[in-house]
PDB file of N, CA and C in Angstrom:
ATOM      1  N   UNK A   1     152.711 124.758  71.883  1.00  0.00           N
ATOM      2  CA  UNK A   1     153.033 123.958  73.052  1.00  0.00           C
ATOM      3  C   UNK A   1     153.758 122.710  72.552  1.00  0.00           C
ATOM      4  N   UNK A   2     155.114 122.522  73.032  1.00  0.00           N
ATOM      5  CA  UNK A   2     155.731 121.490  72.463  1.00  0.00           C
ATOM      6  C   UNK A   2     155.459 120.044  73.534  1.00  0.00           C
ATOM      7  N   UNK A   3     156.109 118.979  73.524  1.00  0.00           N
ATOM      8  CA  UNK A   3     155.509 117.630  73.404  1.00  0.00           C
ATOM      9  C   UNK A   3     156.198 117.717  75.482  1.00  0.00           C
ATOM     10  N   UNK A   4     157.327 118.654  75.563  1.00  0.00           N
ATOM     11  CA  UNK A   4     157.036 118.337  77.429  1.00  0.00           C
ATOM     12  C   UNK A   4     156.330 118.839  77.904  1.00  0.00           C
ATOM     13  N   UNK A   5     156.281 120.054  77.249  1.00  0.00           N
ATOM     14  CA  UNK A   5     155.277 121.041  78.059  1.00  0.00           C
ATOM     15  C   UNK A   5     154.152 120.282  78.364  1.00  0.00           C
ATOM     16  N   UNK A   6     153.253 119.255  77.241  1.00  0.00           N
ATOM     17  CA  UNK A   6     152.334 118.736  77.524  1.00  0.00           C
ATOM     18  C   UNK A   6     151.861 117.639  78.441  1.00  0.00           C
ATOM     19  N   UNK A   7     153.274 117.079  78.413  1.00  0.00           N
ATOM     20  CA  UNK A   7     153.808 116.297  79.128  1.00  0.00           C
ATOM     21  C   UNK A   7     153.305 116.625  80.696  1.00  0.00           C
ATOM     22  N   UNK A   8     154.237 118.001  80.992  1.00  0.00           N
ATOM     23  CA  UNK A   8     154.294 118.097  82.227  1.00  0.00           C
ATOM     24  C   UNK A   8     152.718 118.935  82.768  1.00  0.00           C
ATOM     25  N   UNK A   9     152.047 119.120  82.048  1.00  0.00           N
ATOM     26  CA  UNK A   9     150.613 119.344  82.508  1.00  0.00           C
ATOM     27  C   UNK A   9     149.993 118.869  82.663  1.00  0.00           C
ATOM     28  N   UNK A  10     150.094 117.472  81.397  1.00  0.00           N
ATOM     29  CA  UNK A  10     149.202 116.247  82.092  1.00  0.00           C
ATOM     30  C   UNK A  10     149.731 115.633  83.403  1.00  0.00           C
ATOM     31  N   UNK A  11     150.729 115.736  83.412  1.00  0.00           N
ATOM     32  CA  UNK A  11     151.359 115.158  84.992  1.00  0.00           C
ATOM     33  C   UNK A  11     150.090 115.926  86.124  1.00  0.00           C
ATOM     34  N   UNK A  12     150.798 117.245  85.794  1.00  0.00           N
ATOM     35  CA  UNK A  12     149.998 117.500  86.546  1.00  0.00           C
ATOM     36  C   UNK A  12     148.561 117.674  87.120  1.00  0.00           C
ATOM     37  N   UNK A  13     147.758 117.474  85.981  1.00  0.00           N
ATOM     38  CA  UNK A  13     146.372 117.174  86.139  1.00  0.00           C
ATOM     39  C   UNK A  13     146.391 116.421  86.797  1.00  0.00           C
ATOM     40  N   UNK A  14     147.030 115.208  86.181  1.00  0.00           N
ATOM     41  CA  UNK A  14     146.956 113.638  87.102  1.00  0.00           C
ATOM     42  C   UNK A  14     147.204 114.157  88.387  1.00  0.00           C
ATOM     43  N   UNK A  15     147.935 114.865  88.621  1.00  0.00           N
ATOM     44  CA  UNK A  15     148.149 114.589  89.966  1.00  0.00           C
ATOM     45  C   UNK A  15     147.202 114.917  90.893  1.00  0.00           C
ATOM     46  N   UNK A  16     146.662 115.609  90.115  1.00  0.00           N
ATOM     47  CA  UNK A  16     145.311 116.799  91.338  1.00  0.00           C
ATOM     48  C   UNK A  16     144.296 116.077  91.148  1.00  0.00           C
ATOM     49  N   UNK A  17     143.895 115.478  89.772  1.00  0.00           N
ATOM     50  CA  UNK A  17     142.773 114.642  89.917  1.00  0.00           C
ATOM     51  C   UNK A  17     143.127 113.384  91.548  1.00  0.00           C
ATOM     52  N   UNK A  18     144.169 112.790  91.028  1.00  0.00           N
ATOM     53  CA  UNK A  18     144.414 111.678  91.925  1.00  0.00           C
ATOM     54  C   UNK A  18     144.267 112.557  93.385  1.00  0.00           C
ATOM     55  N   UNK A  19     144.931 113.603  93.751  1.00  0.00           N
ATOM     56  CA  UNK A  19     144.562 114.165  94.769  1.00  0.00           C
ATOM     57  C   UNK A  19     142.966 114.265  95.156  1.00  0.00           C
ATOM     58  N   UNK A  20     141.930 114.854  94.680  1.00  0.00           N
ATOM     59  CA  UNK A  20     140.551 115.081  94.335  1.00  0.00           C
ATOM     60  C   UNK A  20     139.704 113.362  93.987  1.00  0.00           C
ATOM     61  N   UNK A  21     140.097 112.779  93.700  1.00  0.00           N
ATOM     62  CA  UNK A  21     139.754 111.221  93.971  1.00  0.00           C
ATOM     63  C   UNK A  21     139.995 110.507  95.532  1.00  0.00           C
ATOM     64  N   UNK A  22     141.801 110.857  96.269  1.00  0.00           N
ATOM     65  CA  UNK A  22     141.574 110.370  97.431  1.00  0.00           C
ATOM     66  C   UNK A  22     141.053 111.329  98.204  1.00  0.00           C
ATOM     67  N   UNK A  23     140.910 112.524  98.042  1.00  0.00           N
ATOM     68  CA  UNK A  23     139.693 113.587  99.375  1.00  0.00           C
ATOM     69  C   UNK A  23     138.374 113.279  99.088  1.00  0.00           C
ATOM     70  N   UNK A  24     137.836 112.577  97.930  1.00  0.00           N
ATOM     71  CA  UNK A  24     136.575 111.561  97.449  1.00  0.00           C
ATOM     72  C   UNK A  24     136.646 110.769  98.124  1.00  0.00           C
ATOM     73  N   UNK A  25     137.289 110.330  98.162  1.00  0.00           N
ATOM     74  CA  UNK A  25     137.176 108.393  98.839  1.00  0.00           C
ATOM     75  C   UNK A  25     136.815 108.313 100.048  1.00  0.00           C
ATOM     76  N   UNK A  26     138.220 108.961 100.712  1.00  0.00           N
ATOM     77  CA  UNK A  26     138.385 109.384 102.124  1.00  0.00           C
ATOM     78  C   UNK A  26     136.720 110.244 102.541  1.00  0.00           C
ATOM     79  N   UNK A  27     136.251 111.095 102.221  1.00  0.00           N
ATOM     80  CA  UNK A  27     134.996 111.740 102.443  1.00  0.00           C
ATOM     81  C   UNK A  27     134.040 110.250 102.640  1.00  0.00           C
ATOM     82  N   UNK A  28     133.999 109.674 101.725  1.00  0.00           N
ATOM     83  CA  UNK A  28     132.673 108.535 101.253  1.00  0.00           C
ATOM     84  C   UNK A  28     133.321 107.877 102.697  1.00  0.00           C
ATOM     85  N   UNK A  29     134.263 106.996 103.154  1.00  0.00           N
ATOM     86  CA  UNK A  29     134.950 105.971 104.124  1.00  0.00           C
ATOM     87  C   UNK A  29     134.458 106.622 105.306  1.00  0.00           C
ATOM     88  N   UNK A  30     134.507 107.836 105.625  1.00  0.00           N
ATOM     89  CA  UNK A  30     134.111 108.589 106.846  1.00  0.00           C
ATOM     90  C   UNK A  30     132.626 108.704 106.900  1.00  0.00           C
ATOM     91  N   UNK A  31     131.891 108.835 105.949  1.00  0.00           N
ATOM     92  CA  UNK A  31     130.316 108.536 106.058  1.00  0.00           C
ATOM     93  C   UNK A  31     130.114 106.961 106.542  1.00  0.00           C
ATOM     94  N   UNK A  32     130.802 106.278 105.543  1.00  0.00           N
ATOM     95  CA  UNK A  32     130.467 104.765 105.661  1.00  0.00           C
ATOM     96  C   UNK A  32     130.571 104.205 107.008  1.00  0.00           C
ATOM     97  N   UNK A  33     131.651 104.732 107.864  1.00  0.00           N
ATOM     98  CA  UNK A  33     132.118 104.656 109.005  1.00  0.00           C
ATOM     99  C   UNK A  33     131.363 105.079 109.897  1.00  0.00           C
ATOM    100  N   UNK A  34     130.799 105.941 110.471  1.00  0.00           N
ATOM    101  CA  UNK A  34     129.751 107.092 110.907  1.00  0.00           C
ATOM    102  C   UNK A  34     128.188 106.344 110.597  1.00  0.00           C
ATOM    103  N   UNK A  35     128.167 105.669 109.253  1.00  0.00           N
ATOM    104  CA  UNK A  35     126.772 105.219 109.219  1.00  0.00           C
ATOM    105  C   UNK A  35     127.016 103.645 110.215  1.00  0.00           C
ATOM    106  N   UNK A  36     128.022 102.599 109.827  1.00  0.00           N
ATOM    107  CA  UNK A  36     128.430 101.598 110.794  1.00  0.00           C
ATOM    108  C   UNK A  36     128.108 101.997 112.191  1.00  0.00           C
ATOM    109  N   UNK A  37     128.600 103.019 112.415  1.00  0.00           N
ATOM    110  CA  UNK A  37     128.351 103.219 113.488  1.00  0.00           C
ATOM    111  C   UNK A  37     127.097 102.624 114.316  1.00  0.00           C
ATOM    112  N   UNK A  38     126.349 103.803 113.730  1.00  0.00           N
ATOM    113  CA  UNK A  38     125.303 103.805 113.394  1.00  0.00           C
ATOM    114  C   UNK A  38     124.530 102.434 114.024  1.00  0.00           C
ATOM    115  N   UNK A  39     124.593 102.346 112.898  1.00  0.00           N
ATOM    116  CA  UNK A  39     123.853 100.650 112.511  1.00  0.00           C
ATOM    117  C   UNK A  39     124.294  99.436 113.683  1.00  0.00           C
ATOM    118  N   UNK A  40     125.776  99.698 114.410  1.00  0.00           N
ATOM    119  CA  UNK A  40     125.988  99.027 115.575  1.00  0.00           C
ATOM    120  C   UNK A  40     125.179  99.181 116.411  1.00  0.00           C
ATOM    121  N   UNK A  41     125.476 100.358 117.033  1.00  0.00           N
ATOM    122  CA  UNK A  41     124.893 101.004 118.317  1.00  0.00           C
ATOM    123  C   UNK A  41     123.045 100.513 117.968  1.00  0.00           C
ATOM    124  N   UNK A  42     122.754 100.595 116.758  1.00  0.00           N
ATOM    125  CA  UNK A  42     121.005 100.145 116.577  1.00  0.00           C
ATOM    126  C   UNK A  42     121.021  98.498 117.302  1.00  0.00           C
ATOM    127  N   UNK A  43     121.635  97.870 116.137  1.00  0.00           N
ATOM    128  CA  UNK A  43     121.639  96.515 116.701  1.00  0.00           C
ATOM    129  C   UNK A  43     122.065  96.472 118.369  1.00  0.00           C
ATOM    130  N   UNK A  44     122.654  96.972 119.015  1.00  0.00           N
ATOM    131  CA  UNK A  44     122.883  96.921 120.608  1.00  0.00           C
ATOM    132  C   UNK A  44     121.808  97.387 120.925  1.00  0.00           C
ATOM    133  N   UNK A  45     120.959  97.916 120.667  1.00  0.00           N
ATOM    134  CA  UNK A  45     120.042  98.560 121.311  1.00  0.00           C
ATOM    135  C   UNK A  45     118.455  97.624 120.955  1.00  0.00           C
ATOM    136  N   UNK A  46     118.618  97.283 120.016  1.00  0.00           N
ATOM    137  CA  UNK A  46     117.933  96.033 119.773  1.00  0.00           C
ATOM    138  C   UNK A  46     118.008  94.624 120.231  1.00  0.00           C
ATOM    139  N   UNK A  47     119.112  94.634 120.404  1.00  0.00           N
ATOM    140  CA  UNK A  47     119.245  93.495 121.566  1.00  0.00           C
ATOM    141  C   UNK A  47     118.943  93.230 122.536  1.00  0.00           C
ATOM    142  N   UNK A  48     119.397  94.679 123.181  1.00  0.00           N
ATOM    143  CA  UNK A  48     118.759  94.707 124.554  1.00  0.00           C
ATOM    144  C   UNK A  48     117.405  94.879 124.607  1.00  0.00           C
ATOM    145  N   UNK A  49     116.749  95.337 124.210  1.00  0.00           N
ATOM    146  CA  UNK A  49     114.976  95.365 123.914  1.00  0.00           C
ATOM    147  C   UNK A  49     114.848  93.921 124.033  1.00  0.00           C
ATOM    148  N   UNK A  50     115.312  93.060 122.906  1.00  0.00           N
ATOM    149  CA  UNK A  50     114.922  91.866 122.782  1.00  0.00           C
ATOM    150  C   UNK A  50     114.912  90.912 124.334  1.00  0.00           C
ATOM    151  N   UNK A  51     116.238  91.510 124.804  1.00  0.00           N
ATOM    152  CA  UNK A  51     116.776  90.402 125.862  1.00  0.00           C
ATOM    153  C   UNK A  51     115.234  90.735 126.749  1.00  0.00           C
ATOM    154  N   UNK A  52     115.127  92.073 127.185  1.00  0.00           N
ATOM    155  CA  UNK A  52     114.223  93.060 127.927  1.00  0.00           C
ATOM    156  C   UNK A  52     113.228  91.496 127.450  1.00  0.00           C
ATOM    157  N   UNK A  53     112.159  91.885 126.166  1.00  0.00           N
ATOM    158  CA  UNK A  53     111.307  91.278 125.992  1.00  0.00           C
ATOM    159  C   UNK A  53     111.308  89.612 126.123  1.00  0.00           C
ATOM    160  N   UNK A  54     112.138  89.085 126.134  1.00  0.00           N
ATOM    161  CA  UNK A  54     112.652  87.706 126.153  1.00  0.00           C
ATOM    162  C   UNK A  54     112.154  87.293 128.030  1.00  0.00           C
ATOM    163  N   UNK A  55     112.647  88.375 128.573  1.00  0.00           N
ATOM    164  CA  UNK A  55     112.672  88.174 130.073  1.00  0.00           C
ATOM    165  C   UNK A  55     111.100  88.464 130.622  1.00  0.00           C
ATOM    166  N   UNK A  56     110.445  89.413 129.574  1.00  0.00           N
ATOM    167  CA  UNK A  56     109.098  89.781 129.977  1.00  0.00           C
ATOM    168  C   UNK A  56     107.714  88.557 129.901  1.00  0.00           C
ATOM    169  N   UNK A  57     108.323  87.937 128.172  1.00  0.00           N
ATOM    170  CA  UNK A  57     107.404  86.874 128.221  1.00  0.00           C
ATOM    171  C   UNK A  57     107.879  85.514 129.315  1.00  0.00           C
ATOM    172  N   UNK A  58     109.300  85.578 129.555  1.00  0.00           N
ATOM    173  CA  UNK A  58     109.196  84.483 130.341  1.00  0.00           C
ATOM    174  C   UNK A  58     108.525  84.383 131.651  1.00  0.00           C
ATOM    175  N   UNK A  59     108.209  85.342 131.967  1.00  0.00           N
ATOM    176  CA  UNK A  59     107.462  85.992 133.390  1.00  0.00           C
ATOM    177  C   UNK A  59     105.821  85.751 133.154  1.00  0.00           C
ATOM    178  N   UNK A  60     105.494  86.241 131.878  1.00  0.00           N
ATOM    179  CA  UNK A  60     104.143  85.578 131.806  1.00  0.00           C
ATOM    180  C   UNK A  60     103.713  84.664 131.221  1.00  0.00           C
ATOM    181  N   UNK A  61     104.678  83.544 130.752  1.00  0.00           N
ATOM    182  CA  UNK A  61     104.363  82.247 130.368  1.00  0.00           C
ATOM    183  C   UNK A  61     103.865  81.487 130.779  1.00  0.00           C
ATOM    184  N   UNK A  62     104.252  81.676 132.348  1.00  0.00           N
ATOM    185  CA  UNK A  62     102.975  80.554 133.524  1.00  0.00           C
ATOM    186  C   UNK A  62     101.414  81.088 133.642  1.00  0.00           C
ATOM    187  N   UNK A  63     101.615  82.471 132.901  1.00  0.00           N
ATOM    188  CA  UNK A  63      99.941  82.953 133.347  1.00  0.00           C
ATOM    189  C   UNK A  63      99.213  82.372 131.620  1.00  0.00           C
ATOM    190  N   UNK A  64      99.874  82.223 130.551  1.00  0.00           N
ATOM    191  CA  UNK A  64      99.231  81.919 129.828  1.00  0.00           C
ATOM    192  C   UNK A  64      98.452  80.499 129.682  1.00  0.00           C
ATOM    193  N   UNK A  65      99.377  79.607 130.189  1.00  0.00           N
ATOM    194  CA  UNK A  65      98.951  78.405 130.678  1.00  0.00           C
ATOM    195  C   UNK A  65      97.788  78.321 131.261  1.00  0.00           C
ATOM    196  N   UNK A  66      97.699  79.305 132.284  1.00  0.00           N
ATOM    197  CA  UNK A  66      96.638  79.486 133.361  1.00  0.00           C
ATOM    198  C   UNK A  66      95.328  79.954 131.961  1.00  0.00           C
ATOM    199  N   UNK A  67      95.518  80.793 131.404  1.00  0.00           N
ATOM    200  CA  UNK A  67      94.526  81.862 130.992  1.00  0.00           C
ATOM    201  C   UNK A  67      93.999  80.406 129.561  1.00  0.00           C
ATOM    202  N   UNK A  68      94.843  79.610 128.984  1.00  0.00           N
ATOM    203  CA  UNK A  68      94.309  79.097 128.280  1.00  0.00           C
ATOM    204  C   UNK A  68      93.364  77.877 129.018  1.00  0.00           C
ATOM    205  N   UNK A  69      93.780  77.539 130.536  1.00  0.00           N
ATOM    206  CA  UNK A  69      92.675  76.555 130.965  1.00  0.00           C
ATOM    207  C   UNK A  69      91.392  77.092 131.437  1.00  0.00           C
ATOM    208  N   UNK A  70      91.152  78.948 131.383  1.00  0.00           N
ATOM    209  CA  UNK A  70      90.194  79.341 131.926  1.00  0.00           C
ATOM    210  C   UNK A  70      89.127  79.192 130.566  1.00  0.00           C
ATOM    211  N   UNK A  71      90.452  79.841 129.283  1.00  0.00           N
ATOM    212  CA  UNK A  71      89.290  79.604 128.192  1.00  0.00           C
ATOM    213  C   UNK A  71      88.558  78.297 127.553  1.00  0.00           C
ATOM    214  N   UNK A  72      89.364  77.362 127.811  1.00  0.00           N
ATOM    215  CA  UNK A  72      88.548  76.124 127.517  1.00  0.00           C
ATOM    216  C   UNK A  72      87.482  75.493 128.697  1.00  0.00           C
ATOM    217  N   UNK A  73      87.629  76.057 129.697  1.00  0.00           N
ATOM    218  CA  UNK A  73      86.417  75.995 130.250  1.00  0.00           C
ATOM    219  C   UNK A  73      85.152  76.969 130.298  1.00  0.00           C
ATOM    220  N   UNK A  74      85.331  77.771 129.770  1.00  0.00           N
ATOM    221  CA  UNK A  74      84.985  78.693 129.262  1.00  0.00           C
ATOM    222  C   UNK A  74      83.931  78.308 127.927  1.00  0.00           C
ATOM    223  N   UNK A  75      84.538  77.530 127.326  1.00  0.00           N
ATOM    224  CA  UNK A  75      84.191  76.982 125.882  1.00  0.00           C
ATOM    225  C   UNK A  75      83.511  75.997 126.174  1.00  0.00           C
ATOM    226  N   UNK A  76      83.708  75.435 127.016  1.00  0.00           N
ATOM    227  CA  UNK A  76      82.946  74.123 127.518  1.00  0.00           C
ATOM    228  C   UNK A  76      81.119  74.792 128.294  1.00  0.00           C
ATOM    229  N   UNK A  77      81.219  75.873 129.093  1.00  0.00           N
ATOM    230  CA  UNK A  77      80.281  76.340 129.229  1.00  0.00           C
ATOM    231  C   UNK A  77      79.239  76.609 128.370  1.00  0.00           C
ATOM    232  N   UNK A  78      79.863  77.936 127.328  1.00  0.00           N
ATOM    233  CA  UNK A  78      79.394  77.838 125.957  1.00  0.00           C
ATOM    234  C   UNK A  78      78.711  77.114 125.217  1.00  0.00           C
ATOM    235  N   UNK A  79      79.643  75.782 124.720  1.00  0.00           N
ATOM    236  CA  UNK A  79      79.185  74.619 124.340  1.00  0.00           C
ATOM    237  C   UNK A  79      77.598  74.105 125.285  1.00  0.00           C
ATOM    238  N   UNK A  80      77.740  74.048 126.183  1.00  0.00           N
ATOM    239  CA  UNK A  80      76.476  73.381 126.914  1.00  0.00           C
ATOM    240  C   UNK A  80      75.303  74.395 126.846  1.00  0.00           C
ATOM    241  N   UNK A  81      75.278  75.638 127.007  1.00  0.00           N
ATOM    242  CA  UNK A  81      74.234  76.316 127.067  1.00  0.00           C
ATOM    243  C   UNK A  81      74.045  76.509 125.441  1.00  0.00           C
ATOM    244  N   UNK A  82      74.531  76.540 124.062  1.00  0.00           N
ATOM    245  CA  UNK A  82      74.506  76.567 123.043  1.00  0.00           C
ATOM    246  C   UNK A  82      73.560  75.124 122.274  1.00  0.00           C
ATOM    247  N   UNK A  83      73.874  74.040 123.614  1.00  0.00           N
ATOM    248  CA  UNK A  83      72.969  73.062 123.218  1.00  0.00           C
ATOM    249  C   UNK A  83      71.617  72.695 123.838  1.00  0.00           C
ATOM    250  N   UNK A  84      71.708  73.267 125.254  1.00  0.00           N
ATOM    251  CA  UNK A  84      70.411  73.599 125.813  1.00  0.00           C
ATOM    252  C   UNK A  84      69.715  74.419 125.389  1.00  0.00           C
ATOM    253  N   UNK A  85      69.671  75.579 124.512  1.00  0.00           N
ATOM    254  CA  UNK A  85      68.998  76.667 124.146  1.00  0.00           C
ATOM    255  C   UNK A  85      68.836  76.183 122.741  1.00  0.00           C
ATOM    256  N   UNK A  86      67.053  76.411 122.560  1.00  0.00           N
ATOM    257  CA  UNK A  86      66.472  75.920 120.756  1.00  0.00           C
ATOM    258  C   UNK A  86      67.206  77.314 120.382  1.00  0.00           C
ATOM    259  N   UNK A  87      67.140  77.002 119.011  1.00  0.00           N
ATOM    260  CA  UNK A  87      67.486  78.015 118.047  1.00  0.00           C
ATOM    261  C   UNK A  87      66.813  79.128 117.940  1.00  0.00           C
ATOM    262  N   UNK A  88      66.676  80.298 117.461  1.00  0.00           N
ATOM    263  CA  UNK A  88      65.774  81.482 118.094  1.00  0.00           C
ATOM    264  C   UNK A  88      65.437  81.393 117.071  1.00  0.00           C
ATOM    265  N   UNK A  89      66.010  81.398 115.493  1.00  0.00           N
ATOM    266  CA  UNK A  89      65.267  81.232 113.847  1.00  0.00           C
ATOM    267  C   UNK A  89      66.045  79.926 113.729  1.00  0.00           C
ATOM    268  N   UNK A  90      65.076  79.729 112.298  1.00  0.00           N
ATOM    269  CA  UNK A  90      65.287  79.036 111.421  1.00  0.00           C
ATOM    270  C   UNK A  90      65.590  79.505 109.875  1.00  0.00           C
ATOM    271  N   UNK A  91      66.775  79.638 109.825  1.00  0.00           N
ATOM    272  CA  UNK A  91      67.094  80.196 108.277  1.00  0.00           C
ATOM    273  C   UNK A  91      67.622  79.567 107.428  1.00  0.00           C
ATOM    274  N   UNK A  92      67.062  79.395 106.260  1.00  0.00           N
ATOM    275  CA  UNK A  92      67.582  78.430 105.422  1.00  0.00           C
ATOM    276  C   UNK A  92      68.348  79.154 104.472  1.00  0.00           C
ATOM    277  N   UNK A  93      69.441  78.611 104.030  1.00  0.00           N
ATOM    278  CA  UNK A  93      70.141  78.921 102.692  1.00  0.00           C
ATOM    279  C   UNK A  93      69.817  78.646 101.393  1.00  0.00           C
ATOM    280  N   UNK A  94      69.959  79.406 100.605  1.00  0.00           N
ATOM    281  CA  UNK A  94      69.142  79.655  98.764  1.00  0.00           C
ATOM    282  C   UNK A  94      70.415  79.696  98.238  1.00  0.00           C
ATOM    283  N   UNK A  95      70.261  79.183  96.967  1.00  0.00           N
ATOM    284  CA  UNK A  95      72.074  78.403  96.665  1.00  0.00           C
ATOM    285  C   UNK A  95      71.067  78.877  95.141  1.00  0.00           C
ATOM    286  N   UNK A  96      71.828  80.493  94.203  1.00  0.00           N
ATOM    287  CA  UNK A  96      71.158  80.959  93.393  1.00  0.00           C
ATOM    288  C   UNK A  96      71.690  79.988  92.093  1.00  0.00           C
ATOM    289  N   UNK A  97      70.512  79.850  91.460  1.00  0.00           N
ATOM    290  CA  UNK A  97      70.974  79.215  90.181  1.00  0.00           C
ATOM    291  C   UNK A  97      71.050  79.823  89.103  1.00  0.00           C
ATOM    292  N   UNK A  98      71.328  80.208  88.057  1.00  0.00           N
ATOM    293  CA  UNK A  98      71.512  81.159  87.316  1.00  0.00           C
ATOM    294  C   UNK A  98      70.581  80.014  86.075  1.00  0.00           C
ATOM    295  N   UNK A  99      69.850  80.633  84.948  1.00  0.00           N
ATOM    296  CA  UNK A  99      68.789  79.786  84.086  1.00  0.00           C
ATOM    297  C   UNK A  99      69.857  79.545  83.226  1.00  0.00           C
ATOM    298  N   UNK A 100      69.399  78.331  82.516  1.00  0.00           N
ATOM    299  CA  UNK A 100      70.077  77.669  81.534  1.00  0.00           C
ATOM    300  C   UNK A 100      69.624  78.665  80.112  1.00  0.00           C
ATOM    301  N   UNK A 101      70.672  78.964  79.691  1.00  0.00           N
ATOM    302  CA  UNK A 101      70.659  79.293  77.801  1.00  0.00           C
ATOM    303  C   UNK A 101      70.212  78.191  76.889  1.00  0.00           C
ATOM    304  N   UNK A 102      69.163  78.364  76.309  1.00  0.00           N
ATOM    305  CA  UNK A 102      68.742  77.443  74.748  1.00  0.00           C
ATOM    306  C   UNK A 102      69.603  77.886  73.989  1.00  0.00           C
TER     307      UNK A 102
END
């Protein structure tokens, strides 16, 4: 095999590789594209959930207000009958000591 011949085969490798590199590329760009997709349409759809939920708590924000003045009166009840009522035991705590080494 003399020095064009070799010539013109490596050409041509090159060329098919380079061919077989951009039907590579192009393949990978069309996934990448397809996964974007993807990943848009998620985030839109997450948004709208959010907006959804955004609109849900604002609807029960006035009841929490409400529900936290039921529980502190609530607590206040608690509190009073917790101090009217003796203790049912008396239990003391033992705080273990471990013996000293000579």
């Amino acid at each position: 095999m003399n020095r064009t011949s070799l010539s013109f085969w490596m050409t041509v490798a090159g060329t098919i590789c380079w061919g077989i590199c951009f039907w590579w590329m192009r393949r990978l760009s069309v996934k990448q594209n397809f996964l974007l997709d993807q990943l848009r349409d998620q985030g839109k759809r997450i948004e709208k959930l959010s907006k959804i939920e955004h609109d849900l708590i604002k609807e029960v924000h006035p009841q929490v207000g409400e529900i936290k003045e039921g529980m502190e009166e609530m607590m206040a009840v608690v509190k009073e009958n917790a101090k009217a009522a003796p203790p049912t035991t008396n239990l003391k705590r033992f705080i273990y000591v471990p013996p000293v080494a000579k």
